[in-house]
Protein backbone atom coordinates (compact mmCIF):
# COMPACT_ATOMS: atom_id res chain seq x y z
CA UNK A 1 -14.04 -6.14 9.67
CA UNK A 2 -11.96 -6.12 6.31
CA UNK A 3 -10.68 -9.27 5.37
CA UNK A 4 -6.56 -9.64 4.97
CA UNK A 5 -7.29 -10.26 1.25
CA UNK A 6 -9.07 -7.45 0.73
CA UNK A 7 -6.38 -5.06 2.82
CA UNK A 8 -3.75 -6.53 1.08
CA UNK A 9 -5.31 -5.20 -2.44
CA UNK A 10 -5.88 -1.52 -1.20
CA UNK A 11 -2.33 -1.72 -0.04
CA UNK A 12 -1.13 -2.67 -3.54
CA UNK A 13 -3.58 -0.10 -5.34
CA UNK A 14 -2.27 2.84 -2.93
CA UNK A 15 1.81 1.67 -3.57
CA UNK A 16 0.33 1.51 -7.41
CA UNK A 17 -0.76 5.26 -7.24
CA UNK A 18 2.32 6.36 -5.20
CA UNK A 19 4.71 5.31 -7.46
CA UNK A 20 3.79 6.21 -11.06
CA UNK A 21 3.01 9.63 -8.90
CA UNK A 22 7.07 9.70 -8.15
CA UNK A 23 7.70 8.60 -11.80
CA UNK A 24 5.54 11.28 -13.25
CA UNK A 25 7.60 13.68 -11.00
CA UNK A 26 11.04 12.28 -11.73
CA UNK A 27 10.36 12.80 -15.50
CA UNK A 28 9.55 16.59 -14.90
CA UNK A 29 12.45 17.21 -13.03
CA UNK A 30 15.39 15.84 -15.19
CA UNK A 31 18.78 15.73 -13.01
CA UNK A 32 20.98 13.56 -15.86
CA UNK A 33 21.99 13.80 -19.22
CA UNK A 34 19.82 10.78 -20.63
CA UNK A 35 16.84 12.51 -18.37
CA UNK A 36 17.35 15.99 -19.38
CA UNK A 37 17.80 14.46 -23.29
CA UNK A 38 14.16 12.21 -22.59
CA UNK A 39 12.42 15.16 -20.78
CA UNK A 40 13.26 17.79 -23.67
CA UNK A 41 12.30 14.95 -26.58
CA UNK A 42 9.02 14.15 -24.25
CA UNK A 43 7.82 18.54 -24.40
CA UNK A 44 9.08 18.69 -28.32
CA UNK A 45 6.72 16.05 -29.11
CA UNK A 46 3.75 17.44 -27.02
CA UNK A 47 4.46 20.73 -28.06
CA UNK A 48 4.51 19.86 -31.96
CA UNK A 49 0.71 17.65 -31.25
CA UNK A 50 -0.54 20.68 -29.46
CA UNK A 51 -0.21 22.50 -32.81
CA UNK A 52 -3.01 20.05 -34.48
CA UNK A 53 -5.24 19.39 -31.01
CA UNK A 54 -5.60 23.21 -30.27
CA UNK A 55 -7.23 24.05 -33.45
CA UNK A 56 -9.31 20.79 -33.17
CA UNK A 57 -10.57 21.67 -29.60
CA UNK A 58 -11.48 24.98 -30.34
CA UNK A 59 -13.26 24.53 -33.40
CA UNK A 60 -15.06 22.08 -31.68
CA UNK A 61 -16.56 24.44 -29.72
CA UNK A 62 -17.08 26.84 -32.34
CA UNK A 63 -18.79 24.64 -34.69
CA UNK A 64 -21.31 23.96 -32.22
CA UNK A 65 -22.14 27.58 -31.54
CA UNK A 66 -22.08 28.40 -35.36
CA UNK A 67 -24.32 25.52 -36.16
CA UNK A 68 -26.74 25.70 -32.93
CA UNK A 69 -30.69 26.90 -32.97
CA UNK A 70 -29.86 29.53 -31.66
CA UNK A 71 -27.44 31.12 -33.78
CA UNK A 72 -29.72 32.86 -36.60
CA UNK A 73 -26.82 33.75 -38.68
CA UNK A 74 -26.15 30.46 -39.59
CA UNK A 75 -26.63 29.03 -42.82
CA UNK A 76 -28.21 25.91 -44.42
CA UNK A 77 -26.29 24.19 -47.02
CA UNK A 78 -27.25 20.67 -47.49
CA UNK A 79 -25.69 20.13 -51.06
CA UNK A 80 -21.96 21.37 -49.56
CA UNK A 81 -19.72 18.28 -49.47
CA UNK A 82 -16.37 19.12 -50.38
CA UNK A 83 -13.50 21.96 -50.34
CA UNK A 84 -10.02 21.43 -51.95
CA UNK A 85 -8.38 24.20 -50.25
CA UNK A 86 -9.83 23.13 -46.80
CA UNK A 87 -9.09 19.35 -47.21
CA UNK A 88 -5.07 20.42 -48.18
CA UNK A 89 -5.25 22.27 -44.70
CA UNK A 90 -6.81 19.63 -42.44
CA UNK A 91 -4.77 16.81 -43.99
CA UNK A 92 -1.56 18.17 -44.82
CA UNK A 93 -0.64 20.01 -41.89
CA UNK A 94 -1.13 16.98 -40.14
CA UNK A 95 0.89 14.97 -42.31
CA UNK A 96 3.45 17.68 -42.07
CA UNK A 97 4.23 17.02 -38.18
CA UNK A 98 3.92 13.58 -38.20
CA UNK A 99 6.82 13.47 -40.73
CA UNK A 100 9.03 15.83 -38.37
CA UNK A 101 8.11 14.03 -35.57
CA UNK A 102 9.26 10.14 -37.07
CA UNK A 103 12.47 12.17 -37.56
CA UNK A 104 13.05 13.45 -34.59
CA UNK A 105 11.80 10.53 -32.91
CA UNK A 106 14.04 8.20 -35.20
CA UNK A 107 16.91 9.85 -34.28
CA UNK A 108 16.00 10.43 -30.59
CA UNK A 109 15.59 7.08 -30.25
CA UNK A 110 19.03 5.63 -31.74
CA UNK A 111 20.92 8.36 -29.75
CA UNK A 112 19.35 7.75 -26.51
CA UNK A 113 19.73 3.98 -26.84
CA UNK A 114 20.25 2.39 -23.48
CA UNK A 115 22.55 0.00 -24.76
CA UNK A 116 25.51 2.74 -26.44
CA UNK A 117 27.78 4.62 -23.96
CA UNK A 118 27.28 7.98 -23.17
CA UNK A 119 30.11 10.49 -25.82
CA UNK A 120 31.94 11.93 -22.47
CA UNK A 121 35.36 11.55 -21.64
CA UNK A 122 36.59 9.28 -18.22
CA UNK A 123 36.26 5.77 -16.82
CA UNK A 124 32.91 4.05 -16.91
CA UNK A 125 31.70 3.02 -13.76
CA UNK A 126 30.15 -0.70 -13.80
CA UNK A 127 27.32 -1.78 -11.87
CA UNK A 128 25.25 -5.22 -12.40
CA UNK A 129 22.07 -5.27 -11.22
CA UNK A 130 19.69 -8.53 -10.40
CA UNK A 131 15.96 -8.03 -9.66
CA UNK A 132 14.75 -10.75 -7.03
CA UNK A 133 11.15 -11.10 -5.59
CA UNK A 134 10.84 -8.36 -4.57
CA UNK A 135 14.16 -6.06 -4.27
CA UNK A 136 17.05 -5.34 -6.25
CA UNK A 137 20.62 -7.04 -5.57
CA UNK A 138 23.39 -4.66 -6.94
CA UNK A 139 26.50 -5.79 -7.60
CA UNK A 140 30.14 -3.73 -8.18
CA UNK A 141 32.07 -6.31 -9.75
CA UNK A 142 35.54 -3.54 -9.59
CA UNK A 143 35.12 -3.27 -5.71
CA UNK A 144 33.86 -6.58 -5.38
CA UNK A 145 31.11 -5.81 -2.90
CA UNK A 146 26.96 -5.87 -3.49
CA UNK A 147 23.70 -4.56 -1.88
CA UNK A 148 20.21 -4.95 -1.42
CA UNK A 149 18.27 -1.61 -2.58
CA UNK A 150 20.84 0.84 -2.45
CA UNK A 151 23.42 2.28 -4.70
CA UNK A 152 26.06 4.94 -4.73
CA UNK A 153 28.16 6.24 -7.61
CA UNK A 154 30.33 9.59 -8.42
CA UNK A 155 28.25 12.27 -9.63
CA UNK A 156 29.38 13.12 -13.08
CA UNK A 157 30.69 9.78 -13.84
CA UNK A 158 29.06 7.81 -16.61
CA UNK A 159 27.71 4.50 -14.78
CA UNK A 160 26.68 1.43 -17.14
CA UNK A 161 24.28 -1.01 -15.51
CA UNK A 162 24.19 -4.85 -16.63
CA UNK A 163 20.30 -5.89 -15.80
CA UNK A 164 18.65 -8.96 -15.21
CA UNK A 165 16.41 -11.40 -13.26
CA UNK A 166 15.93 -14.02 -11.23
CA UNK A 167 12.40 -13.51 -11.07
CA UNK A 168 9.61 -12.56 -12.83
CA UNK A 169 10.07 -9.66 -15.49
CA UNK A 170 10.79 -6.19 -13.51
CA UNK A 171 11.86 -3.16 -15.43
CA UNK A 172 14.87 -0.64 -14.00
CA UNK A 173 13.84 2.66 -13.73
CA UNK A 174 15.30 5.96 -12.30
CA UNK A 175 12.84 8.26 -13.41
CA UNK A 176 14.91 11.54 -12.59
CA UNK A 177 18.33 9.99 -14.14
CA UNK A 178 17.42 7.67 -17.25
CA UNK A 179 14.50 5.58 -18.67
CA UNK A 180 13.38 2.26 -18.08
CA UNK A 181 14.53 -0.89 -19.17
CA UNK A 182 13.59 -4.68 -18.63
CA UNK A 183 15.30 -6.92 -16.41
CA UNK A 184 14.66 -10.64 -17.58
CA UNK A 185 15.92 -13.74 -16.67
CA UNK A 186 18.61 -15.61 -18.50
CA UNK A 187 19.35 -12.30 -20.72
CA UNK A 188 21.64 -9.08 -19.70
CA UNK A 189 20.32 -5.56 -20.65
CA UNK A 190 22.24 -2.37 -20.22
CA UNK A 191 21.66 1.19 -19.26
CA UNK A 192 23.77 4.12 -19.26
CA UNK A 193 23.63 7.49 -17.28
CA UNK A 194 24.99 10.54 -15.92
CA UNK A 195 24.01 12.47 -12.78
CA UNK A 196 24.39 15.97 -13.07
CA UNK A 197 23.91 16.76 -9.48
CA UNK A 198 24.78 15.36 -6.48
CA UNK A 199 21.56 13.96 -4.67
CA UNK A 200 19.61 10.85 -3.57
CA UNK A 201 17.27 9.61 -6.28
CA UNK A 202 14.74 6.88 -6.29
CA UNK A 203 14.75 3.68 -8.05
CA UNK A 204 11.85 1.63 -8.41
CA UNK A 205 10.17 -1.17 -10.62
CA UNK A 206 7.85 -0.44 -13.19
CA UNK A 207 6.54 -3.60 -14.11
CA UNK A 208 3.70 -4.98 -12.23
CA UNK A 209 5.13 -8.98 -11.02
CA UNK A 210 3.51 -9.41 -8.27
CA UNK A 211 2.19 -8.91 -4.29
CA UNK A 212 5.52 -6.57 -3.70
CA UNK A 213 5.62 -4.56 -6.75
CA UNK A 214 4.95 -1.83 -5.20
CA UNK A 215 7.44 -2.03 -2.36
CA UNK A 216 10.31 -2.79 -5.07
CA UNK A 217 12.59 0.47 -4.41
CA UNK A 218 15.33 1.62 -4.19
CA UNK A 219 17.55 4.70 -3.34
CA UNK A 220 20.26 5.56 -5.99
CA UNK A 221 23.16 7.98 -4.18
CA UNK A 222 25.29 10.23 -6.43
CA UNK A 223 28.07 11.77 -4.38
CA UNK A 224 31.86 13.29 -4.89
CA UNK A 225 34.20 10.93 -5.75
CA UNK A 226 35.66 10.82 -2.38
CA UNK A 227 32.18 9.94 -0.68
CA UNK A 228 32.04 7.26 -2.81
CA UNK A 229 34.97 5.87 -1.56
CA UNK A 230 34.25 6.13 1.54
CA UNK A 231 31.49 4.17 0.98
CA UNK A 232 32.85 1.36 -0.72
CA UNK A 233 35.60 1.45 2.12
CA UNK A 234 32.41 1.12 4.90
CA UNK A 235 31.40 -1.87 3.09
CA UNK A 236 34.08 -3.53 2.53
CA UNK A 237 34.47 -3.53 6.59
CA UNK A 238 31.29 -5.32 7.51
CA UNK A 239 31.65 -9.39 7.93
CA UNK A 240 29.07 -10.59 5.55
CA UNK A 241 29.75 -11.75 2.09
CA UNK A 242 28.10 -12.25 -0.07
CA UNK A 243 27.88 -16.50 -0.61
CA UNK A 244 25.74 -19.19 -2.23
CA UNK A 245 23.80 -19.80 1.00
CA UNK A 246 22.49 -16.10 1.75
CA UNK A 247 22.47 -15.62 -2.09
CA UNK A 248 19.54 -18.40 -1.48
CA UNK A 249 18.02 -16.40 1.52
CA UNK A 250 17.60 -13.21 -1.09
CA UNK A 251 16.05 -15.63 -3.71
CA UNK A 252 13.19 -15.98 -1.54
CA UNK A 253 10.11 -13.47 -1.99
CA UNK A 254 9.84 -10.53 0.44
CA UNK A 255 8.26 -7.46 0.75
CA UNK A 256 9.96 -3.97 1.14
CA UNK A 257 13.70 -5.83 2.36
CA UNK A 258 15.81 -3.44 4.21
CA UNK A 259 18.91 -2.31 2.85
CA UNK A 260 22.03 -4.20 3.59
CA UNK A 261 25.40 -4.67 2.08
CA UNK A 262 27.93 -7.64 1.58
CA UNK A 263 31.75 -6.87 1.62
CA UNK A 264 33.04 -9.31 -0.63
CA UNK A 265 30.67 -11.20 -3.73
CA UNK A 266 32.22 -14.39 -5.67
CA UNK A 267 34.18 -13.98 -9.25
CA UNK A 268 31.23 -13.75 -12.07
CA UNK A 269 28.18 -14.43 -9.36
CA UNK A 270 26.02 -12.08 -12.25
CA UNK A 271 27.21 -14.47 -15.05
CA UNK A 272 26.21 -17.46 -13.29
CA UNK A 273 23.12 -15.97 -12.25
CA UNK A 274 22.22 -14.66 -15.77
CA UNK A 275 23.55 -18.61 -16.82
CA UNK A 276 21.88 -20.36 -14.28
CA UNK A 277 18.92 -20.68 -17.11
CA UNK A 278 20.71 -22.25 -19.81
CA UNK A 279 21.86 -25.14 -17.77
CA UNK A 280 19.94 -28.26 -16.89
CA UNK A 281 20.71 -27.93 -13.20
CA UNK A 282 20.83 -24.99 -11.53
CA UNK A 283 23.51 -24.35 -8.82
CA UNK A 284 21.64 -21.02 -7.06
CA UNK A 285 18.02 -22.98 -6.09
C-alpha cells in the first residue's frame, strides 16, 4: 500500500501538470487588453526566431545528406576554412533580429508595465489582494467587503489590483486577462487589466510555496455592471465580517479553502497587513 507521503507527492505533481496546462491555455486564448497585447508580443517574437531556426534545422539535415558516404557527388575540401560572403549571412542576419527584437521588446515591456494604468477613459476599479497559505483574500476597499478565492468586476472596466503576502512568495496570475506578478510580504505590487468579454476566468498561483500550491485558485468573474452590483449587494447581506479573529483563522495554512465572503472588512486591514512587517510586534499573529 502507498504510503500518505508518497500520495501526497503524486497529488502535488498532477495539480503541478494541471495548472501550467490551464496557463499555457489561458495565454493562447487572450480575452483582455494586457492579454491580447502579451499574446501578440509572445507570436511576434517566435515568429521573428523562426526566421533564423528554420534555416538552421533544415540545413541540418541537408548537410548531413550532402556530406554522407553515400552521397558520391560530394566533394572533399580539407584546406576550405573560410567565406566572407557566407560569414556576413550567418552572422548578420542574426544580429539583424536580435536588434528588432530588444526594440520591440524594450518598448513592449515599458508599455505593458503592470504597475502604469491602462490609457482608457472611466473609473478604475480597486481591488487589494493578500495571498495566505494557501488561498487568496480579496479585498474591495470602495464596497468595503472581501473574499476568499473569488472575484467579480464589470467587464470593460479597468481594475487595478494592490498585491501582497502574508505568506511565503506567491505570484498573481490570470493567464487569459494579464501576466503574472509577485505577491510578497511587507511590499505592495500592482496589476492592471481589462476584460473584454464577459466570462469566468481562472486565477491561480504560479509560484511553487508549498504542500497547497497547487490547490491555490481562484475564479475571477467579469459581468455587466449591474451583475456586479448585485453581487456586492449579496455580500453585503451575509452576517460575517470580516475581523481580527477570523482574519487569524485565514492566516492558518489550508488546502483548496472554499469560497466565502465577508460583508464588511476594517478601515486599511491591507495597509496593516502589508505593515504588519515593519513593526516589532505584530497585531494579526
Amino acid at each position: 500500500m502507498l504510503s500518505k507521503g508518497f500520495m501526497r507527492i503524486v497529488y502535488f505533481f498532477i495539480g503541478l501538470i494541471v495548472s501550467d496546462l490551464g496557463f499555457a491555455a489561458g495565454v493562447l486564448t487572450p480575452k483582455g487588453f494586457i492579454a491580447k497585447q502579451q499574446h501578440k508580443l509572445f507570436f511576434d517574437t517566435v515568429s521573428l526566431m523562426l526566421i533564423v531556426v528554420i534555416p538552421v534545422v533544415v540545413m541540418s539535415f541537408a548537410f548531413a545528406f550532402e556530406f554522407s558516404k553515400k552521397n558520391r557527388r560530394w566533394k572533399h575540401t580539407p584546406e576550405w576554412s573560410h567565406n566572407t560572403l557566407l560569414e556576413a549571412f550567418w552572422w548578420g542576419i542574426p544580429t539583424i533580429i536580435i536588434l528588432i527584437l530588444s526594440i520591440i521588446t524594450w518598448n513592449k515591456t515599458h508599455e505593458l508595465d503592470p504597475y502604469n494604468k491602462i490609457a482608457v477613459d472611466g473609473e478604475v476599479e480597486v481591488i487589494e489582494a493578500v495571498a495566505l497559505r494557501w488561498k487568496w483574500l480579496f479585498i474591495y476597499p470602495k464596497e468595503q467587503i472581501a473574499t476568499i478565492n473569488e472575484i467579480y468586476f464589470p467587464v470593460g472596466k479597468q481594475i487595478e489590483f494592490h498585491i501582497t503576502a502574508d505568506a511565503p512568495m506567491s505570484a498573481f496570475d490570470i493567464p487569459e486577462l494579464c501576466g503574472q506578478i509577485y505577491a510578497m510580504a511587507g511590499m505592495r505590487t500592482r496589476q492592471h487589466l481589462i476584460a473584454d468579454n464577459i466570462g469566468v476566468y481562472e486565477g491561480l498561483n504560479t509560484q511553487l510555496n508549498g504542500d497547497g500550491f497547487s490547490e491555490m485558485h481562484f475564479l475571477a468573474h467579469a459581468v455587466t455592471e449591474g451583475d456586479f452590483n448585485t453581487w456586492v449587494a449579496k455580500i453585503k447581506s451575509k452576517p460575517e465580517p470580516l475581523t481580527l479573529a477570523n482574519y487569524k483563522e485565514l492566516y492558518e495554512p489550508t488546502i483548496a479553502a472554499p469560497v466565502s465572503y465577508y460583508s464588511a472588512v476594517p478601515e486599511g486591514m491591507f495597509m496593516k497587513i502589508m505593515m504588519q512587517y515593519m513593526e516589532a510586534d505584530s497585531w494579526l499573529h
